[in-house]
Protein backbone atom coordinates (compact mmCIF):
# COMPACT_ATOMS: atom_id res chain seq x y z
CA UNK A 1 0.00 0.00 0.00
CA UNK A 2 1.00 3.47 -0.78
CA UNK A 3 0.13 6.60 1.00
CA UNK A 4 0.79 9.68 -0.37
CA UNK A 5 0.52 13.16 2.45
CA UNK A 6 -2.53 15.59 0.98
CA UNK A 7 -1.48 18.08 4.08
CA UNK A 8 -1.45 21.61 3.53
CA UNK A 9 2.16 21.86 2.44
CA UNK A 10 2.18 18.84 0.46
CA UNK A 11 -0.72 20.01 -1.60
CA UNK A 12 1.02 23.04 -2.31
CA UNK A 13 4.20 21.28 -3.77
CA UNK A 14 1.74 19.01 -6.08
CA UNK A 15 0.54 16.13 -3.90
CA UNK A 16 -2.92 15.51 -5.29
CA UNK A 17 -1.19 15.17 -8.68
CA UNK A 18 1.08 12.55 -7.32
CA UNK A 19 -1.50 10.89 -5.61
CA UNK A 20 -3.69 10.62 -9.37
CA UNK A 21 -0.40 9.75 -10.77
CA UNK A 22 0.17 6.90 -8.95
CA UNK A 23 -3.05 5.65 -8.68
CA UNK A 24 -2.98 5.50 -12.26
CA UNK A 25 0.20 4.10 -12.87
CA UNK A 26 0.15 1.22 -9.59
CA UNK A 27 0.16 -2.73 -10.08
CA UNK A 28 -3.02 -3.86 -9.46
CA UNK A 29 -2.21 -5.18 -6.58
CA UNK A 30 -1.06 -2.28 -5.01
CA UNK A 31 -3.44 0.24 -3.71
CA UNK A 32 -2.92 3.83 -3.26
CA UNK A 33 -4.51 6.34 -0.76
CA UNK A 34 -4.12 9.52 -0.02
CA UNK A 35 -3.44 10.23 4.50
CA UNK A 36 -2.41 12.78 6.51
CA UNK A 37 1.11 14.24 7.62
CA UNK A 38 4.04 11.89 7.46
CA UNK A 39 6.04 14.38 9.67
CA UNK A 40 8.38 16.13 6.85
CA UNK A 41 6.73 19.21 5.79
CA UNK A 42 9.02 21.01 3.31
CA UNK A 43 10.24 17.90 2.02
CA UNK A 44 7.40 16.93 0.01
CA UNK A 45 4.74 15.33 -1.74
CA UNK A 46 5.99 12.62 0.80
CA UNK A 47 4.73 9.36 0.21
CA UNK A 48 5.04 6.14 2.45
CA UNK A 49 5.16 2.41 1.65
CA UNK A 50 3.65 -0.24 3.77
CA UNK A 51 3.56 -2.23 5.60
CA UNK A 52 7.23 -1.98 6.38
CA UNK A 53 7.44 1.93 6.54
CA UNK A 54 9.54 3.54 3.36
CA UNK A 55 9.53 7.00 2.99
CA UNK A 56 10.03 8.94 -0.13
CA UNK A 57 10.15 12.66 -0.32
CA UNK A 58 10.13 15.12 -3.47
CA UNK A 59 7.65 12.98 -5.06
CA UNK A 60 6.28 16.38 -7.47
CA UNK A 61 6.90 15.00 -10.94
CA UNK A 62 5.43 12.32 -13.19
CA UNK A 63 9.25 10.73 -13.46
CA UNK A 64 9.91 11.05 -10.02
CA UNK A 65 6.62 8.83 -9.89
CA UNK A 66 7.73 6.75 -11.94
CA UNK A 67 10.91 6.56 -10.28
CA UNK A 68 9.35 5.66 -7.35
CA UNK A 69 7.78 2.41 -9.14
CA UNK A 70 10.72 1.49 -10.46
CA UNK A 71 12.28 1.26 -7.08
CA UNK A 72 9.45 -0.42 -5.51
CA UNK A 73 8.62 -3.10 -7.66
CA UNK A 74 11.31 -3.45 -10.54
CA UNK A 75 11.44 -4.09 -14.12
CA UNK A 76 12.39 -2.10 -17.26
CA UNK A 77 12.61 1.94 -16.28
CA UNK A 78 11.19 2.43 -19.97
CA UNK A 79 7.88 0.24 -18.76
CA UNK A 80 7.10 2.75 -16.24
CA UNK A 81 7.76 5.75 -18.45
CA UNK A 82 5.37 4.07 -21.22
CA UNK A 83 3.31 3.50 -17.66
CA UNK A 84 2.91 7.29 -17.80
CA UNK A 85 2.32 7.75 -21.54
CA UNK A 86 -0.58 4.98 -20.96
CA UNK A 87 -1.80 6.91 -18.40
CA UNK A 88 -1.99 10.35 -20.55
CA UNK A 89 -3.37 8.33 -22.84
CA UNK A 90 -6.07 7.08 -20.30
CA UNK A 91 -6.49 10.66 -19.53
CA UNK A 92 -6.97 12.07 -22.80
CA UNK A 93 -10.06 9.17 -23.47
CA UNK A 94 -11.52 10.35 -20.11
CA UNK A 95 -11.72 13.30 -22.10
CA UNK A 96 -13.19 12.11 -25.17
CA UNK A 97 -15.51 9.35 -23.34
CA UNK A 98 -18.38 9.80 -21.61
CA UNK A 99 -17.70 13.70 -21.12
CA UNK A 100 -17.70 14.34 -24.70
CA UNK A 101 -19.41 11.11 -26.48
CA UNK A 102 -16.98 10.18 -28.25
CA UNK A 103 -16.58 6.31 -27.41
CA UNK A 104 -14.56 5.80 -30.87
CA UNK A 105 -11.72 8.24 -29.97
CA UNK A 106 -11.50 6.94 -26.91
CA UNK A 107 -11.42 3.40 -27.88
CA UNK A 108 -8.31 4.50 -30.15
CA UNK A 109 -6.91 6.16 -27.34
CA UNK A 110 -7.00 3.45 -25.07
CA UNK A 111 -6.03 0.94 -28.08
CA UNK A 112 -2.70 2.91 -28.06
CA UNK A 113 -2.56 3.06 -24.36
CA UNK A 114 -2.24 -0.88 -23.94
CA UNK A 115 -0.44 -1.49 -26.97
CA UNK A 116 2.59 0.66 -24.70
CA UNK A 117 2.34 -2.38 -22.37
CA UNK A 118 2.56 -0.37 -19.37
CA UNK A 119 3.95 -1.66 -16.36
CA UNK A 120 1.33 -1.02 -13.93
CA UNK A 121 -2.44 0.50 -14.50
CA UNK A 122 -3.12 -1.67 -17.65
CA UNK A 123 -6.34 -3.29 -15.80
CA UNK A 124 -7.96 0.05 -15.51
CA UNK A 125 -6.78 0.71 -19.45
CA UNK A 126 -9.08 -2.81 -20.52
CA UNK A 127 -11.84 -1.69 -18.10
CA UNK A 128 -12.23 1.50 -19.53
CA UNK A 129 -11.95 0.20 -23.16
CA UNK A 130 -14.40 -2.25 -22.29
CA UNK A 131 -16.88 0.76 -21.67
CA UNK A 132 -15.85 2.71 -24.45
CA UNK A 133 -16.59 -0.83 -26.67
CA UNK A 134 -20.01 -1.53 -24.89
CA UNK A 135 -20.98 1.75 -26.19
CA UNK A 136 -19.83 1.32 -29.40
CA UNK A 137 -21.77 -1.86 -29.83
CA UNK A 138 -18.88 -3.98 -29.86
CA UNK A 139 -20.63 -6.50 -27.13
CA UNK A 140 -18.04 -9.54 -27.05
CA UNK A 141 -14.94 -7.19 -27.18
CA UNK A 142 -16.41 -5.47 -24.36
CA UNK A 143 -16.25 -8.68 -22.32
CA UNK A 144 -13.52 -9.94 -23.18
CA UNK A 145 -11.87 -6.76 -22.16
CA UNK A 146 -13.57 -6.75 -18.68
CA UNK A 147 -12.07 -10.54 -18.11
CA UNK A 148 -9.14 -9.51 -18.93
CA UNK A 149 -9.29 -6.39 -16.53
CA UNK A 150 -10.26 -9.17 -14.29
CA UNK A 151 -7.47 -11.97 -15.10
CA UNK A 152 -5.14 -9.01 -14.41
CA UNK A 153 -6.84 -7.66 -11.16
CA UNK A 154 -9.69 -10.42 -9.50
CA UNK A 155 -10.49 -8.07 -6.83
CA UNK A 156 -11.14 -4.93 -9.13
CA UNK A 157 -14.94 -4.15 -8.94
CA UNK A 158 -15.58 -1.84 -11.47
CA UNK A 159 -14.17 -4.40 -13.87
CA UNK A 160 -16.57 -6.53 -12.43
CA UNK A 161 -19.61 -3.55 -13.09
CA UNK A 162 -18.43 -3.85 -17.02
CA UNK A 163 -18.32 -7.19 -17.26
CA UNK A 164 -22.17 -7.15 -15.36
CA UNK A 165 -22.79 -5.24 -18.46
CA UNK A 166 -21.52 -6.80 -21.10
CA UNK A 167 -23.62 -9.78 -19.95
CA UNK A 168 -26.66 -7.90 -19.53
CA UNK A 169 -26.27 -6.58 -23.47
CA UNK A 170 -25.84 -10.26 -24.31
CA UNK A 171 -29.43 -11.41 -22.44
CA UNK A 172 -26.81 -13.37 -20.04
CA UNK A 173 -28.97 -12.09 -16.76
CA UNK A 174 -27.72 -14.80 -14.44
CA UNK A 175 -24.17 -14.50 -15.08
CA UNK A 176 -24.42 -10.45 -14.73
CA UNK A 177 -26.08 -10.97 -11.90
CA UNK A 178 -23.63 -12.57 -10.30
CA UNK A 179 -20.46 -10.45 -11.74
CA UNK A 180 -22.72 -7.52 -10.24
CA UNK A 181 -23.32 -9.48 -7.20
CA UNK A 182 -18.95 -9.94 -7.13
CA UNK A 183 -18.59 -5.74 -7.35
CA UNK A 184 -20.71 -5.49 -4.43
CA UNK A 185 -18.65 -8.10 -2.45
CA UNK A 186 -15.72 -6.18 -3.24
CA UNK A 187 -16.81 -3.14 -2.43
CA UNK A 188 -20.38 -2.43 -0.61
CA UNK A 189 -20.21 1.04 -1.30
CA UNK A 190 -20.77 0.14 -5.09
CA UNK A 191 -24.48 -0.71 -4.02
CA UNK A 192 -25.35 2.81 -2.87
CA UNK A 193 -24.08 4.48 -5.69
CA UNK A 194 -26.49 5.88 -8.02
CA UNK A 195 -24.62 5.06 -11.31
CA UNK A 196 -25.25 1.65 -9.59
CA UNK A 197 -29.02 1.75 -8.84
């Protein structure tokens, strides 16, 4: 788990950024949250990794972020920088899809955005592709992006939520109902949403 300090001085030096950063870019099994003061204002965005406490300070940039990832969990430095062109990719869909209606673009978008192979953040990439396709039409590539969302992250419940879909546009109403059923396991709070109801 990563926690990344939203206090008053770490906001100022670009802490919520970090924190959206690294939520985009993380493993998925590797959550990230924002907390309170780690105790070295000045020094920050500070960040901490547990459950063995590791600090890291001067966490402001996108490369120090992906710095970061490197250090925690390996692999090629270039996978976490294409980890960050993913996610601007991922960003620029948001854009496009559902703000805008424009599920093709962002299909594109998101096309490119895997096709980086990203280290970390791809399960949210087929998630939100799967949403873009399920608009589009494009029923059985819309599930078989939300199982692979899932293969990549089982306890993910909004991959779960497209997947529910998917089913539901294919007249499958006992298998959504239990990938629905699965989200709301995962996370009750999903059942008192509106988007939900």
């Amino acid at each position: 788990e990563i926690r990344v300090c939203v206090n008053r001085t770490c906001r100022r030096q670009g802490s919520m950024q970090t924190l959206e950063i690294l939520s985009g870019i993380a493993p998925p099994n590797v959550s990230v949250k924002s907390c309170g003061c780690l105790g070295r204002c000045g020094a920050g965005p500070n960040l901490v990794v547990l459950p063995q406490p590791t600090f890291f300070a001067h966490c402001g940039t996108p490369a120090r972020a992906a710095h970061t990832m490197f250090i925690l969990f390996g692999g090629h430095p270039d996978s976490w920088t294409n980890s960050l062109a993913a996610l601007a990719f991922r960003k620029r869909a948001e854009d496009e899809f559902p703000s805008n209606n424009n599920a093709s673009q962002a299909e594109l978008l998101l096309s490119q955005a895997i096709n980086l192979k990203p280290a970390g953040g791809i399960h949210g990439l087929y998630k939100d592709r799967s949403a873009a396709r399920l608009v589009l039409g494009n029923i059985s590539e819309a599930l078989e992006d939300a199982k692979e969302a899932l293969t990549l992250a089982p306890k993910y419940p909004e991959a779960y939520i497209c997947q529910g879909d998917a089913l539901m546009a294919l007249d499958q109403f006992d298998a959504a109902e239990k990938s629905y059923a699965m989200a709301v396991d995962l996370d009750p709070s999903i059942y008192r949403s509106k988007k939900f109801k």
